[in-house]
C-alpha atoms as a PDB file:
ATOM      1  CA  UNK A   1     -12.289 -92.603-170.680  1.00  0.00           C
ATOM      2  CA  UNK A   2     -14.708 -94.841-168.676  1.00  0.00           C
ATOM      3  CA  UNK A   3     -13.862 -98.255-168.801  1.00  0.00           C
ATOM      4  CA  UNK A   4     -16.148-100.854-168.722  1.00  0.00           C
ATOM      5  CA  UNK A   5     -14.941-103.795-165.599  1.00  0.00           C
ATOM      6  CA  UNK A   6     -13.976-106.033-168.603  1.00  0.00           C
ATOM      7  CA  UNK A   7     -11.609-103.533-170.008  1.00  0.00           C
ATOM      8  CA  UNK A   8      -9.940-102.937-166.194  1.00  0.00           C
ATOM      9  CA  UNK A   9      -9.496-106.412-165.917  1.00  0.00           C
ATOM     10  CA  UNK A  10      -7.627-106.741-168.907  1.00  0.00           C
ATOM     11  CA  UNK A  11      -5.523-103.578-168.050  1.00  0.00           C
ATOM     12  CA  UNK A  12      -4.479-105.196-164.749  1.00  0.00           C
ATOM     13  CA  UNK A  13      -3.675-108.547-166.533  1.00  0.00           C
ATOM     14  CA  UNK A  14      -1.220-106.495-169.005  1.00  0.00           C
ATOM     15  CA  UNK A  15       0.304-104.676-165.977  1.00  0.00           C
ATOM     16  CA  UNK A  16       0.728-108.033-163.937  1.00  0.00           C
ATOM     17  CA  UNK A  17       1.735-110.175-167.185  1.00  0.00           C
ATOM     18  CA  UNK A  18       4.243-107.794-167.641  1.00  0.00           C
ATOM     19  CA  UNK A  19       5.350-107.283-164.372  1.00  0.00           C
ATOM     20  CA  UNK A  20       5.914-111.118-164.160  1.00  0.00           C
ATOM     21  CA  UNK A  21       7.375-111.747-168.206  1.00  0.00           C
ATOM     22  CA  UNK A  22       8.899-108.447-169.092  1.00  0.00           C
ATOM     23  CA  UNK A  23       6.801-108.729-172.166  1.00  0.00           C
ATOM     24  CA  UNK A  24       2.975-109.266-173.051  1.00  0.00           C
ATOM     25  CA  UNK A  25       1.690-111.098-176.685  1.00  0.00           C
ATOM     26  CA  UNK A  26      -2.377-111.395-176.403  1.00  0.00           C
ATOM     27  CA  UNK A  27      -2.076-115.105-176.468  1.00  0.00           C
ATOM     28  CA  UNK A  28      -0.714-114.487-173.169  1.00  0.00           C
ATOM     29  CA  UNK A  29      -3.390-112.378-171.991  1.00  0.00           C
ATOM     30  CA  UNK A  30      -5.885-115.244-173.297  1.00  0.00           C
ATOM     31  CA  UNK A  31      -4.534-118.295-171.406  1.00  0.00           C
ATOM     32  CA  UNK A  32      -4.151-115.954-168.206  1.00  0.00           C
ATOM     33  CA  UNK A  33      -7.848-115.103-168.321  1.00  0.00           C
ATOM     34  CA  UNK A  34      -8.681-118.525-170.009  1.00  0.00           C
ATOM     35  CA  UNK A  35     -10.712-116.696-172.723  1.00  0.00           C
ATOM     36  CA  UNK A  36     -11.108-116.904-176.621  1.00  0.00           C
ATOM     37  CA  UNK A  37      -7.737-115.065-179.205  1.00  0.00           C
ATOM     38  CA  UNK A  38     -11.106-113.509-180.829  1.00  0.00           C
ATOM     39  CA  UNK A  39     -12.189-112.096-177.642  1.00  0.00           C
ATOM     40  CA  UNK A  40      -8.451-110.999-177.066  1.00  0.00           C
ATOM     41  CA  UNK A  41      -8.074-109.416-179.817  1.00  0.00           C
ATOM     42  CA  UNK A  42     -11.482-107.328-179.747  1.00  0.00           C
ATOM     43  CA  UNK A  43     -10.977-106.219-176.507  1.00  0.00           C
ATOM     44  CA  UNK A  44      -7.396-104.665-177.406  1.00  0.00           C
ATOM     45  CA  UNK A  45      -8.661-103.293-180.591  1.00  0.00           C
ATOM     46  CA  UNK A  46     -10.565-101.458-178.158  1.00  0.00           C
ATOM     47  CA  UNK A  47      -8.021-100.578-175.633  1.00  0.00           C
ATOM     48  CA  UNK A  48      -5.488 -99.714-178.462  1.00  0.00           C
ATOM     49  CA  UNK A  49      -8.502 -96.716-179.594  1.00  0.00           C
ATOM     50  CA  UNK A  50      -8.808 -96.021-176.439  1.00  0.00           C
ATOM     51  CA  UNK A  51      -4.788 -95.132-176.201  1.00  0.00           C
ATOM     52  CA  UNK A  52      -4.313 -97.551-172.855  1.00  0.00           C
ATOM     53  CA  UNK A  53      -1.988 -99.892-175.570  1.00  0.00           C
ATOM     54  CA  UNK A  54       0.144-100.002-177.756  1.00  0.00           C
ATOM     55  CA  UNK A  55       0.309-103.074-180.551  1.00  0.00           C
ATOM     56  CA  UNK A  56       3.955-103.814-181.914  1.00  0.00           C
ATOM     57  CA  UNK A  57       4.534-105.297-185.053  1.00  0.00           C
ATOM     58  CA  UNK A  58       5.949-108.113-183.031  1.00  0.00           C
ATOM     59  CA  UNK A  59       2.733-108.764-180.966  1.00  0.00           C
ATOM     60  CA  UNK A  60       3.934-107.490-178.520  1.00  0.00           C
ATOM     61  CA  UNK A  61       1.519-104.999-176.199  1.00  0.00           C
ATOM     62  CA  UNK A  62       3.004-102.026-174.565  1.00  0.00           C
ATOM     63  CA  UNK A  63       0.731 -99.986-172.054  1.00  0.00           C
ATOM     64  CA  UNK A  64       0.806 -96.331-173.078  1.00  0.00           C
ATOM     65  CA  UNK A  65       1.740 -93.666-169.848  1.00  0.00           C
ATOM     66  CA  UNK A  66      -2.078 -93.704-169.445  1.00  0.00           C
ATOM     67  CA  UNK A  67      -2.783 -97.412-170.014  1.00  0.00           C
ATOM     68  CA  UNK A  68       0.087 -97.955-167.281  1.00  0.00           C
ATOM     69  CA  UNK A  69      -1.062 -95.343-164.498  1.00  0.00           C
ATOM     70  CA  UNK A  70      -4.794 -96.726-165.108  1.00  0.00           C
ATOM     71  CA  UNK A  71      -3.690 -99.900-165.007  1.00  0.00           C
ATOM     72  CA  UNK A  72      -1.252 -99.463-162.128  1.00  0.00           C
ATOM     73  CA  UNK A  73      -4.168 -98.011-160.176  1.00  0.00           C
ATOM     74  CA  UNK A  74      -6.452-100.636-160.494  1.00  0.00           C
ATOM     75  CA  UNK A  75      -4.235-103.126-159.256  1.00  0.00           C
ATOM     76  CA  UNK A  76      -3.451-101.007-156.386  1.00  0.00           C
ATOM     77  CA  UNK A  77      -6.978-101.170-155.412  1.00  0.00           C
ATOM     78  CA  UNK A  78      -7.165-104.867-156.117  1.00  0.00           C
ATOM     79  CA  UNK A  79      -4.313-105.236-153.687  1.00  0.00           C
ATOM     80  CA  UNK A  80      -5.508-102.929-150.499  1.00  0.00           C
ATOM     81  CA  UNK A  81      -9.329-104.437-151.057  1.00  0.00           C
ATOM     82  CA  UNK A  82      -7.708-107.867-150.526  1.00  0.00           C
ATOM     83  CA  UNK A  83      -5.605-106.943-148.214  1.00  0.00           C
ATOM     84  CA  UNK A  84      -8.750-105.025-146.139  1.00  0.00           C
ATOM     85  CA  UNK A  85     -10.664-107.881-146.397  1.00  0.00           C
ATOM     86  CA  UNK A  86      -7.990-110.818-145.059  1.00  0.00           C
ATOM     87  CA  UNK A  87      -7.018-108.032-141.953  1.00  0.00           C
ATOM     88  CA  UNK A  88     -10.074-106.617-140.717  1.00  0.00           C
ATOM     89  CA  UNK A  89     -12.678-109.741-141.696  1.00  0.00           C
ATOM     90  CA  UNK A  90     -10.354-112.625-141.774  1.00  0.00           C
ATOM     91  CA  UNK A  91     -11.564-113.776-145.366  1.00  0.00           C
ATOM     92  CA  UNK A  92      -9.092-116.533-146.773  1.00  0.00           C
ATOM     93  CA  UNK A  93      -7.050-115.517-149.550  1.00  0.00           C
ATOM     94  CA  UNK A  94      -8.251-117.163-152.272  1.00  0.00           C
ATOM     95  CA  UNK A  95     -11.655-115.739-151.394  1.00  0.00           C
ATOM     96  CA  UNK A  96     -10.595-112.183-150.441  1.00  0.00           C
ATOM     97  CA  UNK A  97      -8.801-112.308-154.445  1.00  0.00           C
ATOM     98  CA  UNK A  98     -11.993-113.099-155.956  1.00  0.00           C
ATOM     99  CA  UNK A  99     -13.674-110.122-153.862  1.00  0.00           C
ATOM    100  CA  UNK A 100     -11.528-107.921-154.439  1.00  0.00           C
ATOM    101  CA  UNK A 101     -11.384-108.535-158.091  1.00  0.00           C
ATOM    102  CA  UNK A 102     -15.128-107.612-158.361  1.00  0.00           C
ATOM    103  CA  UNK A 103     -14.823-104.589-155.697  1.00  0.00           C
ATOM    104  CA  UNK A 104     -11.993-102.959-157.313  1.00  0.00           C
ATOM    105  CA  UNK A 105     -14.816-101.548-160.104  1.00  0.00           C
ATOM    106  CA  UNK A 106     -17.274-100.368-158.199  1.00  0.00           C
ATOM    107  CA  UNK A 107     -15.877 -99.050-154.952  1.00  0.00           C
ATOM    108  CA  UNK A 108     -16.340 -95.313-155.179  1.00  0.00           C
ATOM    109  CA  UNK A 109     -12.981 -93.445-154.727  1.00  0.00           C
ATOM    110  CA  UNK A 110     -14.077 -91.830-151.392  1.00  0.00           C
ATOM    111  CA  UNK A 111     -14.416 -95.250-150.143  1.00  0.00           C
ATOM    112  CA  UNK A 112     -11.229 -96.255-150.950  1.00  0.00           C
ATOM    113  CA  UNK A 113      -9.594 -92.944-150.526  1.00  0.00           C
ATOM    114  CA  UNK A 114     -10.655 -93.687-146.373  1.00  0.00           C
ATOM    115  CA  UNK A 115      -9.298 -97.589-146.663  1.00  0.00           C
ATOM    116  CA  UNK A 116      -6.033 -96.056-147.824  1.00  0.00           C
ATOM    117  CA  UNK A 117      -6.001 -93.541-144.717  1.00  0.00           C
ATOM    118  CA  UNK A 118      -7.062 -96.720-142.446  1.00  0.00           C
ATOM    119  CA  UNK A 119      -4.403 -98.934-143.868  1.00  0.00           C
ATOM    120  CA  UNK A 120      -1.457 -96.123-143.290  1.00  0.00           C
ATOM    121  CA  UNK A 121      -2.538 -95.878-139.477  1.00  0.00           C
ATOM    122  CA  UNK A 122      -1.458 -99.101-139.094  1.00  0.00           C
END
């Protein structure tokens, strides 16, 4: 399923919330991104159809295998993106986040696919 850059974004938050907590609520996911619960909870009503999460009874959200490899991916890209443009064009880091953050959706995957290859040379 195509997601839209909105729906990435809250993927990677998930992935990184969890990554960092061990667990996710979507009050969590709405003070990380500094948005509305209502917004939250719209946006993983869709992510839940779209079988990227899980909702526990708890509150607690679990990425499904494809929420996690989607999600997993997209960060990936966040990370090389940033880390292309603080190596090769010296960008500062807070900069080259924000960049990247916006890059990681559009870059086609043959673009990236050759940053990758760059990257391992090194």
């Amino acid at each position: 399923m195509k997601l839209q850059e909105s729906g990435e974004n809250y993927l990677e938050t998930i992935f990184l919330l969890n990554q960092k907590n061990g667990s996710v609520r979507s009050i969590d996911v709405a003070n990380e991104l500094n948005f509305s619960k209502p917004s939250i909870s719209r946006a993983m009503r869709i992510l839940k159809e779209a079988g990227f999460i899980l909702m526990e009874k708890n509150g607690q959200i679990q990425l499904t295998e494809a929420g996690y490899h989607r999600a997993k991916a997209i960060y990936e890209r966040h990370c090389l993106i940033k880390d292309f443009l603080i190596k090769t064009l010296q960008i500062s880091d807070d900069l080259a986040d924000k960049d990247a953050c916006r890059i990681e959706h559009v870059i086609s995957d043959e673009t990236f696919e050759q940053m990758k290859r760059l990257f391992q040379k090194e």
